[in-house]
Protein backbone atom coordinates (compact mmCIF):
# COMPACT_ATOMS: atom_id res chain seq x y z
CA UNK A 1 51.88 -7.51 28.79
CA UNK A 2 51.96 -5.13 25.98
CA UNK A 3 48.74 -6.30 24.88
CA UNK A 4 47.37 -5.97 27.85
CA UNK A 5 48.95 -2.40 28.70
CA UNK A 6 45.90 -0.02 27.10
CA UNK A 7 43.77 -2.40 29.86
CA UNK A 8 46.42 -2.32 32.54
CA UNK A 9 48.06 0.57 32.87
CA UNK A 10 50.94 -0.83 35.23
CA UNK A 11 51.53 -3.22 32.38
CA UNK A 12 52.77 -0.39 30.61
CA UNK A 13 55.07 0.61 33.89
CA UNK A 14 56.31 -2.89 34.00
CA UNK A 15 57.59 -2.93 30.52
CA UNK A 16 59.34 0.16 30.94
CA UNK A 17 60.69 -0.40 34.08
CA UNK A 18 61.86 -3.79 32.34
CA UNK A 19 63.26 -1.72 29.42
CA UNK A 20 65.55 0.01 31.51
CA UNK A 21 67.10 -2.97 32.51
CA UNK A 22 70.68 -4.41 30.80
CA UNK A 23 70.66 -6.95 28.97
CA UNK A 24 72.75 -10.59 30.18
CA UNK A 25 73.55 -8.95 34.09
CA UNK A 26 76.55 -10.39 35.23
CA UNK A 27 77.07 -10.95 38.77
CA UNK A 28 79.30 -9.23 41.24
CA UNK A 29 82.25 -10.89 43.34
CA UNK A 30 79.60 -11.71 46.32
CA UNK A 31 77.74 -14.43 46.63
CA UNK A 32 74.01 -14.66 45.58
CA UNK A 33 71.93 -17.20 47.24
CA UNK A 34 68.08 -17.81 47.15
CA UNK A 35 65.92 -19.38 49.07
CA UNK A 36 63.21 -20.72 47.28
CA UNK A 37 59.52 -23.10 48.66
CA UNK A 38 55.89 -22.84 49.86
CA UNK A 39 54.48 -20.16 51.65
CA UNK A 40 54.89 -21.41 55.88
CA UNK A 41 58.30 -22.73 55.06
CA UNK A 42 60.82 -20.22 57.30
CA UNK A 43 61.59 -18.24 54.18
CA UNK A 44 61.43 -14.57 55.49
CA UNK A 45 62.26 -15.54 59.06
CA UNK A 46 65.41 -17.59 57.54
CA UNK A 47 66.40 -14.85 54.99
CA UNK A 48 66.74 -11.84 57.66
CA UNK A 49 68.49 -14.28 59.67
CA UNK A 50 70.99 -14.53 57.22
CA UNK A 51 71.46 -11.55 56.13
CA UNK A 52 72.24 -10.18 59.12
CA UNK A 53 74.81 -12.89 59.96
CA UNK A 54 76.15 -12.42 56.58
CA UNK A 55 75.99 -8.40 56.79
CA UNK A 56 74.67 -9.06 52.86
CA UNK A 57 71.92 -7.63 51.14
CA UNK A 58 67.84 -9.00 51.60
CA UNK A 59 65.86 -8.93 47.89
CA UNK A 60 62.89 -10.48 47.54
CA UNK A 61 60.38 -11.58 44.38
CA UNK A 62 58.80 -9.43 43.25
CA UNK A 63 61.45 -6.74 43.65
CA UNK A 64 59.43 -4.13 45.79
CA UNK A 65 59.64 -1.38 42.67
CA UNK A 66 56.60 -3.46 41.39
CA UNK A 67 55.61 -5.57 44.47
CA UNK A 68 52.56 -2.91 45.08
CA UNK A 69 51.15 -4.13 41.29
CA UNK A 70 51.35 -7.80 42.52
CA UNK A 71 47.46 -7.72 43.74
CA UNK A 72 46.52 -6.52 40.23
CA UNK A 73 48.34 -8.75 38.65
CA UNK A 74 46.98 -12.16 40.54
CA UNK A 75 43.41 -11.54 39.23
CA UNK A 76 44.58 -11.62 36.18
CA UNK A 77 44.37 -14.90 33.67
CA UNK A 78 47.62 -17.30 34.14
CA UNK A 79 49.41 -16.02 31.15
CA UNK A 80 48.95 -12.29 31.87
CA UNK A 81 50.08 -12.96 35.44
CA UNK A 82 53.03 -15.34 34.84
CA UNK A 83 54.11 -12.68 32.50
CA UNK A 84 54.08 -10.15 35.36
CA UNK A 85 56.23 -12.36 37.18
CA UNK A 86 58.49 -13.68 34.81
CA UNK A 87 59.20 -9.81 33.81
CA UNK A 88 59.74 -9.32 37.74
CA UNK A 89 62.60 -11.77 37.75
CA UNK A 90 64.78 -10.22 35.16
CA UNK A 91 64.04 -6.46 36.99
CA UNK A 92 65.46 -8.57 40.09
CA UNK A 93 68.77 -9.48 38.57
CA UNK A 94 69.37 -5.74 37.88
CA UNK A 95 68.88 -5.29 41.81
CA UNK A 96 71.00 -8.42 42.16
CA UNK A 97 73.54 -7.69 39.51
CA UNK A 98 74.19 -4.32 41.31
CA UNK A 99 74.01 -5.68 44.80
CA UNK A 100 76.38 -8.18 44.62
CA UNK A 101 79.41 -5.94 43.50
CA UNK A 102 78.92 -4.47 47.33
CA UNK A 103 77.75 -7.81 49.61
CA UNK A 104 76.47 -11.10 49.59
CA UNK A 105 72.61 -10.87 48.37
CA UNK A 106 70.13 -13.28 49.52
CA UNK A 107 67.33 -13.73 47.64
CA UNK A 108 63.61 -14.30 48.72
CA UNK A 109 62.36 -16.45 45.78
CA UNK A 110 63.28 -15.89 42.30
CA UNK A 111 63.14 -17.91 39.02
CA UNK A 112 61.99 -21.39 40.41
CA UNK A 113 59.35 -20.31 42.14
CA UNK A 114 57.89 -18.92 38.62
CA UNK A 115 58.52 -21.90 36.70
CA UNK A 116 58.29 -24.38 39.67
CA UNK A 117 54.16 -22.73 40.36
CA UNK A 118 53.47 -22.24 36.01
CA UNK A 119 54.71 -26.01 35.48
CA UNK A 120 52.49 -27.50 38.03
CA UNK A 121 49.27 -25.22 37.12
CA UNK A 122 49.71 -26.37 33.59
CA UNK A 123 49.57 -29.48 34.13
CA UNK A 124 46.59 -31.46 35.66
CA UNK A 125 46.75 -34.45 37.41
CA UNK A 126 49.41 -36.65 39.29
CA UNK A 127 53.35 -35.81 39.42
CA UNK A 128 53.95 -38.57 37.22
CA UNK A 129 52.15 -35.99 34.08
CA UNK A 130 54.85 -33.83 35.00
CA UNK A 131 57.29 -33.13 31.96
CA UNK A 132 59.77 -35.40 32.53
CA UNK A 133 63.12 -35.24 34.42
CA UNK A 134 65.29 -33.02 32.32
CA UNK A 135 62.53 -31.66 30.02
CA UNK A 136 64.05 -27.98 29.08
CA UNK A 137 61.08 -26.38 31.04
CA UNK A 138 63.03 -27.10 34.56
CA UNK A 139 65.86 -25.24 32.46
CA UNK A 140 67.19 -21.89 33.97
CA UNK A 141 66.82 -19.51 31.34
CA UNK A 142 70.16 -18.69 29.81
CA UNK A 143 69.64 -14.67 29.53
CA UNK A 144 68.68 -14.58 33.50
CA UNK A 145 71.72 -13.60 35.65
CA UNK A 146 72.45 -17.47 37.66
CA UNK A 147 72.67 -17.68 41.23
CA UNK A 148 75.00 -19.25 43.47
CA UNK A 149 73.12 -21.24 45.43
CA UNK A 150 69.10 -22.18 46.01
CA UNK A 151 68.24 -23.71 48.73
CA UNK A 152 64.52 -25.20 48.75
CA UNK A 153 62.97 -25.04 52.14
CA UNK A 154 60.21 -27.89 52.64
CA UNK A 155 58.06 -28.78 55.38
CA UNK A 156 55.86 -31.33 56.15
CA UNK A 157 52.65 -30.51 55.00
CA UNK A 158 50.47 -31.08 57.96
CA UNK A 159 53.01 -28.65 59.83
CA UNK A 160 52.90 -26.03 57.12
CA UNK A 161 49.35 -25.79 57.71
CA UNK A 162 49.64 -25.54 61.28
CA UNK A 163 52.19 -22.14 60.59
CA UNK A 164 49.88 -20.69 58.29
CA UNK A 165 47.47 -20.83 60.75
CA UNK A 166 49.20 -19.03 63.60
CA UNK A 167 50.17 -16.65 61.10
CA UNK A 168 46.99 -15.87 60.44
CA UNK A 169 47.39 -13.91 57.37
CA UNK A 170 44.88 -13.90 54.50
CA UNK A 171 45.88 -16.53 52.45
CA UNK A 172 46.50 -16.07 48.36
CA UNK A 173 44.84 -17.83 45.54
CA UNK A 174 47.66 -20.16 44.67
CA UNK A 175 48.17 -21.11 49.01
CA UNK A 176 44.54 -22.03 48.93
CA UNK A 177 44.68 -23.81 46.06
CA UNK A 178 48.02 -25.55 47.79
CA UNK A 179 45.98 -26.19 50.60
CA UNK A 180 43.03 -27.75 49.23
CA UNK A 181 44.15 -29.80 46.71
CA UNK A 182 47.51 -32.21 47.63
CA UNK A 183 48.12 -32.70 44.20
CA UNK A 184 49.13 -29.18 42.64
CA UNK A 185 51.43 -28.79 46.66
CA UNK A 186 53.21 -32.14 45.39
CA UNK A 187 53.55 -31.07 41.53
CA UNK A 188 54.86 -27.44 42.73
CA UNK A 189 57.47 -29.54 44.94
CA UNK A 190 58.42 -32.07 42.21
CA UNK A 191 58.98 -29.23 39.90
CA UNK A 192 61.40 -27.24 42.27
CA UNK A 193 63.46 -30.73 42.73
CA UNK A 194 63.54 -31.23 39.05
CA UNK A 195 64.66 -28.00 38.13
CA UNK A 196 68.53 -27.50 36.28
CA UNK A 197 71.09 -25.12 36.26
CA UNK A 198 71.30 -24.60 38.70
CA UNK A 199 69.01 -27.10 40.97
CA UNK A 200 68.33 -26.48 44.57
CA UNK A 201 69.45 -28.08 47.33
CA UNK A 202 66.83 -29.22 49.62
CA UNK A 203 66.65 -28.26 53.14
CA UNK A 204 64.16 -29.97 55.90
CA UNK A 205 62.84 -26.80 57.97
CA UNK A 206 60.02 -28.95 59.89
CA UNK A 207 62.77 -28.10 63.01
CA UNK A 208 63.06 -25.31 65.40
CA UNK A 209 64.44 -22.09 63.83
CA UNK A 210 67.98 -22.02 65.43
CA UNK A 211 68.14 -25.73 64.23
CA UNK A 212 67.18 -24.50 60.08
CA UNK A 213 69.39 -21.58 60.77
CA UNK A 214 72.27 -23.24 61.72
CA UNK A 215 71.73 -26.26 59.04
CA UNK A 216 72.10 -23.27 56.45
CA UNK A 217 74.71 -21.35 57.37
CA UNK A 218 77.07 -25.21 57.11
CA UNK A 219 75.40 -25.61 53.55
CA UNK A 220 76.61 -21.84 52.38
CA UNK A 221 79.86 -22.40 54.48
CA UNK A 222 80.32 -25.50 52.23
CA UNK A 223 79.30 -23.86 49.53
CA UNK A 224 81.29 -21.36 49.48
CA UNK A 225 84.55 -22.79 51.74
């Protein structure tokens, strides 16, 4: 990013913005739980949902501070824009860190969804040329402030395309690329199922929105009994 900055002005915003942030955020009393999976999934539906049950906080990744840069940033090269991402992340914990000392915060996408979409775009092929199971890249990094819980929506695939669809919307480089080629959709999956510290707990949304909803709230109930 810095080397990118006298080409990119935001760059430069980025890093300051990042600057400002503490280092090693520690989290409030509340609890802080993500959702994390592929565009189509229920995420924003499932988030406001909720929140609003929860009366907690809704963040989402990229925090909306730099959100507006995200365009810019996605015609970039891979590095340059995982970089942009990555710095997003640790901007979100600050927003988290804060958050949490008021509310439970739940979290549209964070960490995972970085490492879960760089692991399977570096690597080519089946899931099986995946880093292994326990390889440190499915590590969460240990200067990032931790959730409490991640929850990985899936759907199945044939139904995901049928919501993106009715949605209509103009689809991103990455959800084309998940569309048109079944291999990086299954690597990006692997990779949020393999990842550590914490690991998500997967959650079938194929069902009716009550029915996801209602499967939720008993995981975080569990969770946090």
């Amino acid at each position: 990013l810095l080397q990118c900055a006298p080409r990119i002005p935001e760059a430069g915003a980025l890093l300051d913005l990042l600057g400002r942030c503490p280092e090693h955020q520690k989290k409030g009393s509340f609890p802080v739980v993500v959702f994390e999976g592929l565009d189509a999934t229920g995420k924003t539906t499932l988030t406001q949902s909720v929140k609003d049950i929860l009366n907690g906080v809704l963040l989402r990744s990229p925090p909306a501070c730099i959100s507006q840069w995200r365009t810019i940033f996605d015609e970039e090269p891979a590095p340059i824009k995982r970089a942009f991402y990555a710095a997003g992340n640790y901007i979100l914990a600050s927003e988290i860190a804060k958050a949490s000392t008021q509310a439970p915060v739940i979290v549209d996408r964070y960490w995972h969804s970085t490492a879960a979409y760089t692991i399977a775009t570096e690597t080519n092929g089946q899931v099986q040329d995946l880093p292994p199971a326990q390889d440190e890249v499915y590590q969460w990094p240990e200067d990032l402030l931790r959730p409490d819980l991640v929850l990985l929506l899936t759907v199945d695939p044939e139904e995901r395309v049928r919501r993106l669809q009715r949605r209509g919307l103009e689809k991103t480089k990455e959800e084309a690329e998940l569309e048109a080629n079944s291999l990086f959709r299954q690597r990006v999956e692997e990779s949020y199922r393999r990842m550590l510290n914490p690991s998500c707990q997967e959650v079938d949304a194929s069902p009716c929105k009550e029915e996801v909803l209602q499967t939720v709230l008993q995981v975080i109930k569990k969770q946090f009994a």
